[in-house]
Protein backbone atom coordinates (compact mmCIF):
# COMPACT_ATOMS: atom_id res chain seq x y z
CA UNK A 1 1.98 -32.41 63.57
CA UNK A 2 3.48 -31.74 59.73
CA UNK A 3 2.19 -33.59 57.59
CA UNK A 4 5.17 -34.55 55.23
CA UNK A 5 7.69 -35.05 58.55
CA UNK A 6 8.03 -38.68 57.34
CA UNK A 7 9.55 -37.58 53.91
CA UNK A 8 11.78 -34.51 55.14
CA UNK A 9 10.15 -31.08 55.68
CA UNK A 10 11.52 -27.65 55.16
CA UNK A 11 12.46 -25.43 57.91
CA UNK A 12 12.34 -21.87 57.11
CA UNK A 13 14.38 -19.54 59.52
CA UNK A 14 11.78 -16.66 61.28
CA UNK A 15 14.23 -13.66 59.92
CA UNK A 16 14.03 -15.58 56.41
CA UNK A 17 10.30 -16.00 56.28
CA UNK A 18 9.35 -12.38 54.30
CA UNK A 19 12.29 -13.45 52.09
CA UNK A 20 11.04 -16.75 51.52
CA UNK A 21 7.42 -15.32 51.43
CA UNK A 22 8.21 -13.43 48.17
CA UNK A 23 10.59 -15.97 46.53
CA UNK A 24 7.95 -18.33 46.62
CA UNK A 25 5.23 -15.66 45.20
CA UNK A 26 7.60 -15.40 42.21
CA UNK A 27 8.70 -19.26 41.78
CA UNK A 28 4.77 -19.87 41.48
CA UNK A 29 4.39 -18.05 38.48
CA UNK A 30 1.95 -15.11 40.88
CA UNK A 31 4.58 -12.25 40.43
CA UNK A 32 7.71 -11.23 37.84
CA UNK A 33 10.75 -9.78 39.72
CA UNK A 34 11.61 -8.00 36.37
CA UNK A 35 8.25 -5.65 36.91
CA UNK A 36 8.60 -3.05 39.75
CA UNK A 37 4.76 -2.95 39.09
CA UNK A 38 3.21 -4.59 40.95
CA UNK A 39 6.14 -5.85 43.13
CA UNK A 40 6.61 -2.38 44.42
CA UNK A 41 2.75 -1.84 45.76
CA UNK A 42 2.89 -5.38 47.78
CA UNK A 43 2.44 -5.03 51.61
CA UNK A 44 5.02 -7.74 51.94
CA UNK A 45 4.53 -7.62 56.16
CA UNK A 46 1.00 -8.88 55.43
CA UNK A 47 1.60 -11.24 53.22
CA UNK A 48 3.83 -12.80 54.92
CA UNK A 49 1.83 -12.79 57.77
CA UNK A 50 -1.39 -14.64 55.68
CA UNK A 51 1.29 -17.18 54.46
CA UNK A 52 2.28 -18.20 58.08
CA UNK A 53 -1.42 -19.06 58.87
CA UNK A 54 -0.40 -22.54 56.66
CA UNK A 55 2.67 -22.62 58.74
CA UNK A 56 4.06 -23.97 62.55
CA UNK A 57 6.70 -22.63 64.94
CA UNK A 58 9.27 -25.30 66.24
CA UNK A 59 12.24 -23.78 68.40
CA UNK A 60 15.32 -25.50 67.99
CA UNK A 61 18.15 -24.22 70.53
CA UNK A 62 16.20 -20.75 70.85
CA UNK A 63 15.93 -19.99 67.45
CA UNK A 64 12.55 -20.01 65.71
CA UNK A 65 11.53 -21.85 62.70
CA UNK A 66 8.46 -22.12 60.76
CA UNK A 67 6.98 -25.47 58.81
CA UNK A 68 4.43 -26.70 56.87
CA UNK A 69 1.21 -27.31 58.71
């Protein structure tokens, strides 16, 4: 059900996801990880959480990943 499965998709690892959650926030230009402020008032947990609602669970081998929907 991904969309871009034909041209290679990215698998993010569940215990990754708030990682890759802010890493992307800051590689889109939305925050500056040389500024504590804002950075340091984020509810990371719930972001993370509203970014997964564009994202799928596969298990492979009983670990859980997440894709692009």
């Amino acid at each position: 059900g991904s969309p871009d499965w034909g041209n290679g998709e990215t698998f993010i690892r569940d215990t990754y996801f708030k990682d890759y959650a802010q890493e992307l926030a800051k590689d889109c230009g939305m925050i500056s990880e040389n500024q504590s402020w804002p950075n340091n008032c984020i509810d990371w947990e719930q972001a993370t959480r509203e970014l997964q609602m564009d994202y799928l669970t596969v298990d492979f081998d009983g670990v859980n990943y997440w894709v692009r929907a």
